[in-house]
C-alpha atoms as a PDB file:
ATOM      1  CA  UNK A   1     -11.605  21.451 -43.545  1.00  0.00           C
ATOM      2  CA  UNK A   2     -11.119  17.707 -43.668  1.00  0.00           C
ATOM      3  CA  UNK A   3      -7.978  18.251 -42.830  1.00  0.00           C
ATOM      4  CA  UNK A   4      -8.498  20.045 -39.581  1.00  0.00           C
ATOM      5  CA  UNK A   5     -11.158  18.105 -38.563  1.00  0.00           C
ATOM      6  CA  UNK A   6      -8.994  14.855 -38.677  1.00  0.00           C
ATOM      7  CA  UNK A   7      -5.916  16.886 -37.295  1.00  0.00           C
ATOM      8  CA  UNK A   8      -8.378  18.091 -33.898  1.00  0.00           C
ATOM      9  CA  UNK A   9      -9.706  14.482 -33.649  1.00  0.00           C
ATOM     10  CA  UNK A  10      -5.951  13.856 -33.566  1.00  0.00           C
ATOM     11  CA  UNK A  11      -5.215  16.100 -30.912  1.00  0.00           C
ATOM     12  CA  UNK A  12      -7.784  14.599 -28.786  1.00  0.00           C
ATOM     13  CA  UNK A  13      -7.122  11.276 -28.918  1.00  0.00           C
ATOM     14  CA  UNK A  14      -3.859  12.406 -27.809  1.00  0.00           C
ATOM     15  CA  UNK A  15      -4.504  14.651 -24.857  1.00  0.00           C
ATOM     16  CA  UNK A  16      -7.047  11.633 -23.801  1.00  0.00           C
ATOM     17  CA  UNK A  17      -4.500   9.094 -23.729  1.00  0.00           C
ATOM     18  CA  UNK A  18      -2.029  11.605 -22.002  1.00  0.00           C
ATOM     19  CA  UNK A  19      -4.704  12.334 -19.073  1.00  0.00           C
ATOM     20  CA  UNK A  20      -5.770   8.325 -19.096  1.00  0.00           C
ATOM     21  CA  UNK A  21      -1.575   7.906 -18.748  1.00  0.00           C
ATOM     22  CA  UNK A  22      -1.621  10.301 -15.480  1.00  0.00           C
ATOM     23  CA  UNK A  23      -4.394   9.332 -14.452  1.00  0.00           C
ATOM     24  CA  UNK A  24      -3.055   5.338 -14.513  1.00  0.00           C
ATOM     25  CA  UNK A  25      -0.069   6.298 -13.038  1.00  0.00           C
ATOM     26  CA  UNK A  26      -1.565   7.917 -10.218  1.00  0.00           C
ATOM     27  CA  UNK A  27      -3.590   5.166  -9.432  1.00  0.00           C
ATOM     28  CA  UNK A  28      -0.504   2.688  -9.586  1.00  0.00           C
ATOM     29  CA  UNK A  29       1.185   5.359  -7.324  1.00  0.00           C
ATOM     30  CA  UNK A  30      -1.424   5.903  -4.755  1.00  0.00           C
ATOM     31  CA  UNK A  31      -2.438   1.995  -4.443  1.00  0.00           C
ATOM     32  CA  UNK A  32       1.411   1.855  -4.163  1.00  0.00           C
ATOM     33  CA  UNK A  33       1.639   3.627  -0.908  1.00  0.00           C
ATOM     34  CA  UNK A  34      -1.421   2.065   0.248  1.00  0.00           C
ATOM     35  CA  UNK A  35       0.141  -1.351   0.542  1.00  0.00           C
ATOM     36  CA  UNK A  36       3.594  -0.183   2.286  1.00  0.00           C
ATOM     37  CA  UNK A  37       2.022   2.615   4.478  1.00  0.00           C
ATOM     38  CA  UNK A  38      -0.814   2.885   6.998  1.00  0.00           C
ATOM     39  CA  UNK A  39      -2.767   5.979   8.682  1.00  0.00           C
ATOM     40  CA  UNK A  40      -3.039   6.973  12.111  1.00  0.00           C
ATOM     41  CA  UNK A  41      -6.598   6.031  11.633  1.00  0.00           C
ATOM     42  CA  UNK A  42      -5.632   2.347  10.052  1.00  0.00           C
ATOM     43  CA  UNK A  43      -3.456   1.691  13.019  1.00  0.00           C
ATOM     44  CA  UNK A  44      -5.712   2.824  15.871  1.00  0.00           C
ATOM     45  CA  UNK A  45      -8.326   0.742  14.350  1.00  0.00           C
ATOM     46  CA  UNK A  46      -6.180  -2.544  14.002  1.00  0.00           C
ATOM     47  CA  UNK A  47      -4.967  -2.846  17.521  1.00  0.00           C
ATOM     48  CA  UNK A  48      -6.493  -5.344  18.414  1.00  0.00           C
ATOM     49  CA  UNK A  49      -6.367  -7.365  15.151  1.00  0.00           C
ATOM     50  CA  UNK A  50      -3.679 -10.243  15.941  1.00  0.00           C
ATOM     51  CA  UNK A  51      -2.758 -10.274  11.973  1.00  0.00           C
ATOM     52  CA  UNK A  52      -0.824  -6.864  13.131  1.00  0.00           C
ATOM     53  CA  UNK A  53       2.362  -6.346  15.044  1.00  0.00           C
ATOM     54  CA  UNK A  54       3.871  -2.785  15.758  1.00  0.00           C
ATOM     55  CA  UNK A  55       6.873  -2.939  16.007  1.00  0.00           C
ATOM     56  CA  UNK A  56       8.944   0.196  17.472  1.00  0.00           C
ATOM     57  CA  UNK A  57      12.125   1.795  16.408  1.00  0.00           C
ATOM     58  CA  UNK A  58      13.225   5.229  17.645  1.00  0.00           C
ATOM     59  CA  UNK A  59      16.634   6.864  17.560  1.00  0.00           C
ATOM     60  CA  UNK A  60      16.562   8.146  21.284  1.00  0.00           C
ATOM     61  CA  UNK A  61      16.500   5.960  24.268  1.00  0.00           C
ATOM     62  CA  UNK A  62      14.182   5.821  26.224  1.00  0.00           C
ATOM     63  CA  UNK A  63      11.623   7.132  24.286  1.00  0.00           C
ATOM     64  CA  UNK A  64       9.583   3.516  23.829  1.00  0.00           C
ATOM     65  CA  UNK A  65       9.821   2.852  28.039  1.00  0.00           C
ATOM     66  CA  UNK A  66       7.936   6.876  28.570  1.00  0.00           C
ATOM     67  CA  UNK A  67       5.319   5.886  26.416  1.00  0.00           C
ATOM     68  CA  UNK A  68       4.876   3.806  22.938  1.00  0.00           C
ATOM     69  CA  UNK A  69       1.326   2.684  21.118  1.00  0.00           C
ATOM     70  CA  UNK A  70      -0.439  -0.137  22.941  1.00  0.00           C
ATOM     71  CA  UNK A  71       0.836  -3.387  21.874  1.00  0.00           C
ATOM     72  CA  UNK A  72       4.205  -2.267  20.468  1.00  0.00           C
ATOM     73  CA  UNK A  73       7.284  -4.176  20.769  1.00  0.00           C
ATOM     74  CA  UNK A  74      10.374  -2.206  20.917  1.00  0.00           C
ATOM     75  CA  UNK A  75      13.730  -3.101  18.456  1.00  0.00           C
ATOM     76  CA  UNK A  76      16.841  -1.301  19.338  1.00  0.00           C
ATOM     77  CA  UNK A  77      18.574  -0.013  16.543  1.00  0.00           C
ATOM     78  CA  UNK A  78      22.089  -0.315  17.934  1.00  0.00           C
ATOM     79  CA  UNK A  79      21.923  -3.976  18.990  1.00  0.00           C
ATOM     80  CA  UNK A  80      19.131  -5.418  17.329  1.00  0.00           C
ATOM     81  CA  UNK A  81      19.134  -5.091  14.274  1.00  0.00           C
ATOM     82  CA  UNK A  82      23.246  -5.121  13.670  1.00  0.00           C
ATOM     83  CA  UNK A  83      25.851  -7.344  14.300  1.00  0.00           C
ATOM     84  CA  UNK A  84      27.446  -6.003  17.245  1.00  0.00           C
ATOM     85  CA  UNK A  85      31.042  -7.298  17.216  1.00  0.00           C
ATOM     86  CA  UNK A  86      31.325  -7.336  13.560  1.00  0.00           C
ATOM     87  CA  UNK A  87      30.203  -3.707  11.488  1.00  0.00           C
ATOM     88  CA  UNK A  88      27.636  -5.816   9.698  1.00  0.00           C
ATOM     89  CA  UNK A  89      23.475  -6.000   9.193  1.00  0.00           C
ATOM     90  CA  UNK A  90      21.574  -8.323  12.151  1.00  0.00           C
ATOM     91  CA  UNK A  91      22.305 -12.066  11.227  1.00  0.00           C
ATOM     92  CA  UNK A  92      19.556 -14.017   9.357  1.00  0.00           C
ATOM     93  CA  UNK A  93      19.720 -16.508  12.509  1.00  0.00           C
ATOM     94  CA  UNK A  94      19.394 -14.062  14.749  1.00  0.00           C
ATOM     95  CA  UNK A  95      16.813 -11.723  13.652  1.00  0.00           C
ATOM     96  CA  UNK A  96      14.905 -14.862  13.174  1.00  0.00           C
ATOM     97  CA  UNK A  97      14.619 -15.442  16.818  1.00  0.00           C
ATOM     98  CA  UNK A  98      14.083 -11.843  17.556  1.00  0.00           C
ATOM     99  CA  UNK A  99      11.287 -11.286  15.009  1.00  0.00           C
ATOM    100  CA  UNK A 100       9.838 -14.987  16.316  1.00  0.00           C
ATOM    101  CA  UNK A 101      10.126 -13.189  19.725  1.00  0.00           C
ATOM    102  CA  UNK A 102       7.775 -10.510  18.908  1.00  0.00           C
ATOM    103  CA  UNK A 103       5.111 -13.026  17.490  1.00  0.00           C
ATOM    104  CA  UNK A 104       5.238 -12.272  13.912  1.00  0.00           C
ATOM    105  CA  UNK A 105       4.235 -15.165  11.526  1.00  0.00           C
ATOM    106  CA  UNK A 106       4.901 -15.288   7.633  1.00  0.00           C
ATOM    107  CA  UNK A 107       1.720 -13.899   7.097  1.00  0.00           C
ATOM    108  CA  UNK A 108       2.294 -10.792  10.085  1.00  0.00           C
ATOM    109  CA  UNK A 109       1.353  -7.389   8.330  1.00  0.00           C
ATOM    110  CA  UNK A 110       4.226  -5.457  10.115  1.00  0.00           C
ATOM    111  CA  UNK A 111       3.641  -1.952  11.030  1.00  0.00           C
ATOM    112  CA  UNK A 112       7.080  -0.314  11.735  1.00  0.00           C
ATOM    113  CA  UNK A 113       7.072   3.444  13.504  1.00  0.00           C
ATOM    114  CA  UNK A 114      10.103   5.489  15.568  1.00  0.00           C
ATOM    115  CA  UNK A 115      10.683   9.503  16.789  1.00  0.00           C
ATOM    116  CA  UNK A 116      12.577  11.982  14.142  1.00  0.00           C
ATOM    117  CA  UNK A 117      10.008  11.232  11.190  1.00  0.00           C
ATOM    118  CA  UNK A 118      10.448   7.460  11.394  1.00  0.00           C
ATOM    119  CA  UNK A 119      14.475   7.495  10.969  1.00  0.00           C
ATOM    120  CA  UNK A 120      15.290   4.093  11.592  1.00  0.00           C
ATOM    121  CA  UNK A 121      12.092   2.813  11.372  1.00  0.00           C
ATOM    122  CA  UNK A 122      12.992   2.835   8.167  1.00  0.00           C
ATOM    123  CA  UNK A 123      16.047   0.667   8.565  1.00  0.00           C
ATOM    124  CA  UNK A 124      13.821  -1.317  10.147  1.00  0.00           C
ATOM    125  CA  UNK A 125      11.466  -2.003   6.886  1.00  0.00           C
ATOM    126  CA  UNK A 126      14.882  -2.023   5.311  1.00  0.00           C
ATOM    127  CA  UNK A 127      15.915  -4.317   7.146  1.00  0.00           C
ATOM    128  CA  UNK A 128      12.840  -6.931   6.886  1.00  0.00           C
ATOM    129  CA  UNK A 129      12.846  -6.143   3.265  1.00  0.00           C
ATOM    130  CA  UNK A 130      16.290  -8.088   3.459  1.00  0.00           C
ATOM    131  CA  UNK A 131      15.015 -11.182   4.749  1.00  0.00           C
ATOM    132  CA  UNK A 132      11.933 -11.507   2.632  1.00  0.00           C
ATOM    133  CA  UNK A 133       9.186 -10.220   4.975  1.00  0.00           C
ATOM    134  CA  UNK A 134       6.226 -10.371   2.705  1.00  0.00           C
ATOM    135  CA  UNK A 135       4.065  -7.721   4.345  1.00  0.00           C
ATOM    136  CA  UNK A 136       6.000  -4.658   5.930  1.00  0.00           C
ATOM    137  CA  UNK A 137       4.885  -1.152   6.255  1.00  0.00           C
ATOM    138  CA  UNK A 138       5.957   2.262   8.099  1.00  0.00           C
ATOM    139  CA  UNK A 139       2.956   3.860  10.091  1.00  0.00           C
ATOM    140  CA  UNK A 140       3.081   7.645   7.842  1.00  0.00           C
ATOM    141  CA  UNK A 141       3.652  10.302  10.188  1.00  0.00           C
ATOM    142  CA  UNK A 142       5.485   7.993  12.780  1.00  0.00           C
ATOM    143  CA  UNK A 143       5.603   8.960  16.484  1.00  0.00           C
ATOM    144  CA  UNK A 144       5.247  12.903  15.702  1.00  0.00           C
ATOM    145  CA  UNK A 145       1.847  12.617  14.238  1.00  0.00           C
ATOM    146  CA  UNK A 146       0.684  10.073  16.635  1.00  0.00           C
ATOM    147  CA  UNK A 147       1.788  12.149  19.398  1.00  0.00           C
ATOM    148  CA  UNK A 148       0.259  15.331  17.369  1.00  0.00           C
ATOM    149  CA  UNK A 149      -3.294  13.647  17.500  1.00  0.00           C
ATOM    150  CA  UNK A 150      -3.149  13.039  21.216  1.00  0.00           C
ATOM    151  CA  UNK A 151      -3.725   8.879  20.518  1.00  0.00           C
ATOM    152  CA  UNK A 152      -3.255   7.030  22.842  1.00  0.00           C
ATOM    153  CA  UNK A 153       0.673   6.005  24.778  1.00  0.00           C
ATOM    154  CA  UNK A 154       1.343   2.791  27.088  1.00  0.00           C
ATOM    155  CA  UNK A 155       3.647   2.321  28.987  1.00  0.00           C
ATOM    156  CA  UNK A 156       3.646  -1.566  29.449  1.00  0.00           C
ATOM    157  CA  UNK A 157       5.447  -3.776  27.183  1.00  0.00           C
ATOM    158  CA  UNK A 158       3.398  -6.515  25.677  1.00  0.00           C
ATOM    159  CA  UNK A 159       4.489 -10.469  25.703  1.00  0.00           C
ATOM    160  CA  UNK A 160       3.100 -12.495  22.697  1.00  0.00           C
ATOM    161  CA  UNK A 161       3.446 -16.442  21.777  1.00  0.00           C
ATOM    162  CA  UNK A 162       6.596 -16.455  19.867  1.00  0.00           C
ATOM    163  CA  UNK A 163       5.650 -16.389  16.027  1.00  0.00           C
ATOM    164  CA  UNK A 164       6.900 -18.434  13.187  1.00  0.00           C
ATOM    165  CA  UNK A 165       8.266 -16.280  10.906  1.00  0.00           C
ATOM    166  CA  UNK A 166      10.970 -17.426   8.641  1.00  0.00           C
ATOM    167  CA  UNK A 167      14.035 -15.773   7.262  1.00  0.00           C
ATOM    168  CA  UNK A 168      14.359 -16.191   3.541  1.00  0.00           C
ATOM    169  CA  UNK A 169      18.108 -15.862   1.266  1.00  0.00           C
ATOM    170  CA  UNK A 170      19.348 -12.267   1.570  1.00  0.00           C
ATOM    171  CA  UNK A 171      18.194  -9.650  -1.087  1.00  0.00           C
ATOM    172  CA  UNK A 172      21.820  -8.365  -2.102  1.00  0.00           C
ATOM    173  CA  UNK A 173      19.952  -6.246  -4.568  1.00  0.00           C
ATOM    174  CA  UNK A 174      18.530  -4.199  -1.743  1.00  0.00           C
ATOM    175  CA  UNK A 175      21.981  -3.618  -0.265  1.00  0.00           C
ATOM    176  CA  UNK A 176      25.386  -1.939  -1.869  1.00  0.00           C
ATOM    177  CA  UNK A 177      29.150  -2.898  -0.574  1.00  0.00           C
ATOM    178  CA  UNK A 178      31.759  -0.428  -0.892  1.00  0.00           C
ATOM    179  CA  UNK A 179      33.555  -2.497  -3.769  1.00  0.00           C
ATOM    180  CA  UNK A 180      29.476  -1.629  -5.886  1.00  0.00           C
ATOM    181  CA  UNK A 181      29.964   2.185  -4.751  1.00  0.00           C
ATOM    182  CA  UNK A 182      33.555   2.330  -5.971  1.00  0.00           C
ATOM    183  CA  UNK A 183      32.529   0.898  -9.353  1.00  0.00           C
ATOM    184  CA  UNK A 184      29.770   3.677  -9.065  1.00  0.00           C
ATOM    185  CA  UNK A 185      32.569   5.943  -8.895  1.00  0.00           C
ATOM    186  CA  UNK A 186      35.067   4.567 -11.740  1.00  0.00           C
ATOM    187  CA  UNK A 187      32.270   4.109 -14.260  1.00  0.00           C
ATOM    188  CA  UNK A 188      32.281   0.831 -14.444  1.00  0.00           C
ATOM    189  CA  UNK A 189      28.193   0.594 -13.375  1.00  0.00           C
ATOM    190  CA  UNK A 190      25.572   3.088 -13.994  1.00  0.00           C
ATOM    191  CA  UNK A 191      23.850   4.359 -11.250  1.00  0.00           C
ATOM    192  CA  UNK A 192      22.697   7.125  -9.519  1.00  0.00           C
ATOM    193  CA  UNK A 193      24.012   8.055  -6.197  1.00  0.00           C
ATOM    194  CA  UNK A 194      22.097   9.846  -3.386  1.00  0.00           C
ATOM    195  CA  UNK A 195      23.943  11.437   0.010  1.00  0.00           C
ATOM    196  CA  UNK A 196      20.842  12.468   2.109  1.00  0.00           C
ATOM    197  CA  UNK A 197      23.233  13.727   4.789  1.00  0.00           C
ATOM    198  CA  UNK A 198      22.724  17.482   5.624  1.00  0.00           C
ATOM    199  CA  UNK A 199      24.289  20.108   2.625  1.00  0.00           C
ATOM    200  CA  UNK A 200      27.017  21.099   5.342  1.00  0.00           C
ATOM    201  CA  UNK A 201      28.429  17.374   5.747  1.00  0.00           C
ATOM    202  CA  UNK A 202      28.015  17.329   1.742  1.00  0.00           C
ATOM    203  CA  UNK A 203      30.054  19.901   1.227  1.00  0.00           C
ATOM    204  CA  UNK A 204      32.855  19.591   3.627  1.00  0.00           C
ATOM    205  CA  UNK A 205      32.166  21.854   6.125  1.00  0.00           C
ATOM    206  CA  UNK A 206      31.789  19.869   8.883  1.00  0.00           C
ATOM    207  CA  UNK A 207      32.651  16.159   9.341  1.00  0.00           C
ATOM    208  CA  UNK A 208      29.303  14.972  11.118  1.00  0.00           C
ATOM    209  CA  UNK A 209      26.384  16.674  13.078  1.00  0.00           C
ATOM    210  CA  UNK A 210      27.550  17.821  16.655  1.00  0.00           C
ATOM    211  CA  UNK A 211      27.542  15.154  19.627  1.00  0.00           C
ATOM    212  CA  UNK A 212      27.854  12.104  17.055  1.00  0.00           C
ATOM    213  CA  UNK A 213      30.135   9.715  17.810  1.00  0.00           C
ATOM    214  CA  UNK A 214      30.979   7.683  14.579  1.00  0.00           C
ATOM    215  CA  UNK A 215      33.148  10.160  13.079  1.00  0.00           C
ATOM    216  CA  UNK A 216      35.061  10.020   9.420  1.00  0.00           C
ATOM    217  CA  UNK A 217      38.824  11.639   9.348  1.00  0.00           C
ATOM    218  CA  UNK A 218      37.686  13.056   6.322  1.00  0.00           C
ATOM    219  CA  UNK A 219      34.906  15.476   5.197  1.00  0.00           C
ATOM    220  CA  UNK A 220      32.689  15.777   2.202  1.00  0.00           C
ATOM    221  CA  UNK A 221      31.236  13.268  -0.061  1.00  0.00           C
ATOM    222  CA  UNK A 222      31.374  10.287  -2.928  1.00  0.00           C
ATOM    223  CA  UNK A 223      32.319  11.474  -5.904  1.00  0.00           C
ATOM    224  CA  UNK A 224      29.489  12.358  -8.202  1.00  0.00           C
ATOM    225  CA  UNK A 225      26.745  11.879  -5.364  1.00  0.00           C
ATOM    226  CA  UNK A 226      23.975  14.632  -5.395  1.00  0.00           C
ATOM    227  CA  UNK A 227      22.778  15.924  -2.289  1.00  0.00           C
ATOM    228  CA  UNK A 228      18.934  15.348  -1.213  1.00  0.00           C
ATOM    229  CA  UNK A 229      18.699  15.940   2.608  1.00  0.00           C
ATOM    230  CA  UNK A 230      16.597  12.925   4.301  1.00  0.00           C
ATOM    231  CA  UNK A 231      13.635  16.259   5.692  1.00  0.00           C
ATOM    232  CA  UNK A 232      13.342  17.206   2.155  1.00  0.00           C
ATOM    233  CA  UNK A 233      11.029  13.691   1.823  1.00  0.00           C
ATOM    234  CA  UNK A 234       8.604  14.916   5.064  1.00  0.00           C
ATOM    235  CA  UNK A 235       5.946  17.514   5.845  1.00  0.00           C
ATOM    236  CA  UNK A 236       6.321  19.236   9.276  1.00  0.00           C
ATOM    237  CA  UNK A 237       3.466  16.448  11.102  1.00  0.00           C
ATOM    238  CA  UNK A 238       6.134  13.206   9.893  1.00  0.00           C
ATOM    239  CA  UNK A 239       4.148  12.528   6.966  1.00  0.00           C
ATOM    240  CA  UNK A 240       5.856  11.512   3.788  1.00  0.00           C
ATOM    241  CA  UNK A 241       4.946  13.980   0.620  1.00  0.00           C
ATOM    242  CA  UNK A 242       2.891  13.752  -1.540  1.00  0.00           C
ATOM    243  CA  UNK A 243       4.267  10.672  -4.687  1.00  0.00           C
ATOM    244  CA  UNK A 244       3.911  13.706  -7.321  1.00  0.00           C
ATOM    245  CA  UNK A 245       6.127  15.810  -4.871  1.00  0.00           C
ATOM    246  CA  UNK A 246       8.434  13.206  -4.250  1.00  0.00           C
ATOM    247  CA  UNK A 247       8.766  12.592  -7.860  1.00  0.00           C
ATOM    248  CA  UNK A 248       9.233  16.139  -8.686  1.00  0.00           C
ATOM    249  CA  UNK A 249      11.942  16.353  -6.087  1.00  0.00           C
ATOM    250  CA  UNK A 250      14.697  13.874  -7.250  1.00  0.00           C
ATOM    251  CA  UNK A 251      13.326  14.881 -11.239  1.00  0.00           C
ATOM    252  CA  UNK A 252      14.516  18.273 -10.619  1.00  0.00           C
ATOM    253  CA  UNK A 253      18.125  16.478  -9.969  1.00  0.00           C
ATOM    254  CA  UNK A 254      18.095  14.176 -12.581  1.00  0.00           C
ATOM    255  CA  UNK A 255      16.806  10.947 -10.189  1.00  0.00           C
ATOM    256  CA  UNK A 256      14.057   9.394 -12.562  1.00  0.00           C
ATOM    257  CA  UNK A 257      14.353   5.737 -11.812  1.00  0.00           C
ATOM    258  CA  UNK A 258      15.523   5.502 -15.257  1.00  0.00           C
ATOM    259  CA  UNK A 259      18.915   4.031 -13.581  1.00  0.00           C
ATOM    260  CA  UNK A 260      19.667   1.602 -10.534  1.00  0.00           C
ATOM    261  CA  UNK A 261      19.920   4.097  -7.292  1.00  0.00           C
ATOM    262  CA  UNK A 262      22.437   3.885  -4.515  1.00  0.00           C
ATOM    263  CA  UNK A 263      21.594   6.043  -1.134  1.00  0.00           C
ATOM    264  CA  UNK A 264      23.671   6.350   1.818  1.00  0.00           C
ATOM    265  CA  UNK A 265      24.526   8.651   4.684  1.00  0.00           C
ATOM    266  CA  UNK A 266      26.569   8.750   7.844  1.00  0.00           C
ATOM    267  CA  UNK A 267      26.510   5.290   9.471  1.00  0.00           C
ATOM    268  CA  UNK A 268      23.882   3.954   6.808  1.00  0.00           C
ATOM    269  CA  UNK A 269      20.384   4.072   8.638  1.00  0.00           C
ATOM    270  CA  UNK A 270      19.148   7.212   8.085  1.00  0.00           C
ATOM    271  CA  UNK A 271      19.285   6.448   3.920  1.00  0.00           C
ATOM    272  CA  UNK A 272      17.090   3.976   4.587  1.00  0.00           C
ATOM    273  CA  UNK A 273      14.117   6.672   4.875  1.00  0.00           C
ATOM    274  CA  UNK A 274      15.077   7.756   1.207  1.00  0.00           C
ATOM    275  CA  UNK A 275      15.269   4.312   0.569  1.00  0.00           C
ATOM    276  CA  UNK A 276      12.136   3.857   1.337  1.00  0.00           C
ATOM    277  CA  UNK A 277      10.830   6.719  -0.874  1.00  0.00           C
ATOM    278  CA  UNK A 278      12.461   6.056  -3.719  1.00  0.00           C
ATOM    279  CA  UNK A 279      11.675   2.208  -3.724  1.00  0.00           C
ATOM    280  CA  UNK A 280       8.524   1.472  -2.043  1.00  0.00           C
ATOM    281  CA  UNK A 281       6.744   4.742  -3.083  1.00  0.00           C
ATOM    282  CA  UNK A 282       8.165   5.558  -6.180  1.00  0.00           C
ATOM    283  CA  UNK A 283       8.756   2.345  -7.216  1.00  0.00           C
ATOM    284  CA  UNK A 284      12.474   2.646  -8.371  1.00  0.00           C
ATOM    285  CA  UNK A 285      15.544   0.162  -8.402  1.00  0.00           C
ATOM    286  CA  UNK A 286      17.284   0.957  -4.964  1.00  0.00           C
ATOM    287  CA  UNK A 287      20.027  -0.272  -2.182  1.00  0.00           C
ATOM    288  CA  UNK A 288      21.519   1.217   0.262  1.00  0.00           C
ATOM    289  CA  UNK A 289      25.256   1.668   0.929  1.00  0.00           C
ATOM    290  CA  UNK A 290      25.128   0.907   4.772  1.00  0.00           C
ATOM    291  CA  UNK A 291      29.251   1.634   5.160  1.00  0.00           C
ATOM    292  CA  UNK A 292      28.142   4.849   3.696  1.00  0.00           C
ATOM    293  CA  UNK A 293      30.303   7.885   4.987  1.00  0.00           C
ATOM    294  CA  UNK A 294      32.235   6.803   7.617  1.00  0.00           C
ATOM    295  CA  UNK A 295      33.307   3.899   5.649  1.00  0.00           C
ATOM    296  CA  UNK A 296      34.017   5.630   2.918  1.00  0.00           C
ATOM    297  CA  UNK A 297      35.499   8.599   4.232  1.00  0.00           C
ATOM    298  CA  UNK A 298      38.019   6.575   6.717  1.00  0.00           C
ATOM    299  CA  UNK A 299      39.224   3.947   3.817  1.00  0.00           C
ATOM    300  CA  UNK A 300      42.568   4.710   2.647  1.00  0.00           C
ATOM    301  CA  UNK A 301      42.790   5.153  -1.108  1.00  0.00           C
ATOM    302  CA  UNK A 302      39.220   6.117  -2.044  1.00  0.00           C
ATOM    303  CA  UNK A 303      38.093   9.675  -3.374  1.00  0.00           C
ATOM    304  CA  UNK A 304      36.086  12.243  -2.199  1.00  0.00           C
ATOM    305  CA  UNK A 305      34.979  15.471  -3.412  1.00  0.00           C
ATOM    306  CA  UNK A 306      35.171  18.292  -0.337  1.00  0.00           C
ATOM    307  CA  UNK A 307      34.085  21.860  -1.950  1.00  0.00           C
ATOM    308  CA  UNK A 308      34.550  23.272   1.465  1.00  0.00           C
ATOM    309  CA  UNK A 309      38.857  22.163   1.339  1.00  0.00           C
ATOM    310  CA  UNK A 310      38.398  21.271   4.835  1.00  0.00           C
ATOM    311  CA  UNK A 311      40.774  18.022   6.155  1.00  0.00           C
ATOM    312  CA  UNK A 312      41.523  16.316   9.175  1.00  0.00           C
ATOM    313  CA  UNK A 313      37.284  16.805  11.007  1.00  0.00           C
ATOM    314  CA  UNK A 314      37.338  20.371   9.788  1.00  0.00           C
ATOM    315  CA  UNK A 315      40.965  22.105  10.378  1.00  0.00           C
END
């Protein structure tokens, strides 16, 4: 009887520490996405507080001049936040003044939003993330859910005393070249990679979605990349999942953060929403591949895998 006794007291202690565990990790997880994500709520309410800039980034043009929340600034993801003679990230010089422009100090909590679930907002954070922004975060639910709720849309675009923000040294951790993929590919570094394109460019079947213009002359993917479509990470109002669904997700595919994670897509920005995800809500080691497919897939001497034996943009 002893025995048993000491054996259930056993048992307990172990199912205690095992709920205490989830229970801390949930915590960690949920304070997590506090600090790199606001509401709908949070943001209406902080408008007016000049320790806030909102910054918008949208795919379409256009869409910031019909209408964007009151005191956003608008960054063009084509031309501001890339080199645009050379394929290459914004220049630390550069996005100084632009970020300086917008009146962002050192101290600026930065609220980054866009259209199609916050796309290249994402870059954007990305992006900042690079040049040691201290305090950057993606409004959850982006434009749709804004939109959604009926808040509030301007059409003016505000002026603000130009900021002091300062560009610190480059995070190359945050960011993979194509010679880090390739050594991805040839085992010579562990790591997991992620193509978030759509499971039709994955497999081959067609080079890029229709009307794009950066095109590959080959179709398919990085060898040994597994395929997690970017709108796997959203709910239908923009808002990211749940952390416990998120983690479940890439789990199911072997993705635990157990090993350093490289994500890319088509031209590089839309991996920056799973990106996000994986490293500022989940926590894990990530960088994105911004050459990503049609670097890869244009290089001479690199190799893909194309299940769907489809060459030359699909013949």
């Amino acid at each position: 009887m002893k025995a048993l006794r000491l054996s259930l007291i056993v048992l307990a202690l172990v199912l205690v520490a095992a709920v205490g565990g989830a229970l801390a990790q949930e915590t960690t997880t949920t304070e997590t996405a506090a600090e790199v994500l606001v509401t709908t709520e949070w943001l209406a309410e902080n408008l007016d507080n000049p320790s806030v800039r909102v910054i918008e980034v949208s795919v379409q043009p256009g869409v910031y001049e019909r209408g964007h929340i009151p005191g956003a600034v608008n960054f063009v993801w084509h031309t501001d936040f890339v080199e645009t003679l050379v394929r290459d990230i914004v220049s630390p010089e550069r996005f100084e003044t632009l970020v300086r422009a917008a009146g962002i100090n050192d101290d600026t909590t930065i609220v980054l939003y866009g259209d199609n679930n916050n796309w290249f907002a994402a870059w954007g954070a990305w992006i900042f993330n690079i040049y040691g922004a201290q305090d950057v975060r993606l409004l959850d639910g982006g434009r749709v859910l804004w939109e959604l709720e009926g808040r509030e849309l301007v059409t003016d675009a505000p002026v603000y005393e130009e900021g002091t923000f300062t560009v610190g040294e480059a995070r190359a951790d945050l960011r993979a070249l194509l010679p880090d993929v390739l050594a991805i590919v040839e085992g010579e570094t562990e790591a997991d990679l992620i193509d978030i394109r759509s499971a039709a460019e994955f497999n081959g079947e067609i080079s890029a979605p229709e009307g794009v213009q950066e095109l590959a002359v080959r179709a398919g993917h990085i060898p040994g990349a597994v395929n997690v479509p970017w709108g796997q990470n959203v709910n239908e109002d923009g808002t990211f999942k749940s952390v416990e669904e998120l983690t479940e997700l890439y789990a199911a595919l072997g993705i635990d953060g157990s090993r350093p994670i490289v994500t890319y897509c088509r031209i590089g920005e839309r991996a920056s929403l799973t990106w996000f995800v994986l490293s500022q809500l989940l926590g894990y080691e990530v960088a994105v591949y911004d050459g990503s497919w049609t670097e890869w897939g244009n290089t001479v001497g690199l190799p893909i895998e194309n299940p769907s034996g489809t060459i030359w943009g699909g013949q």
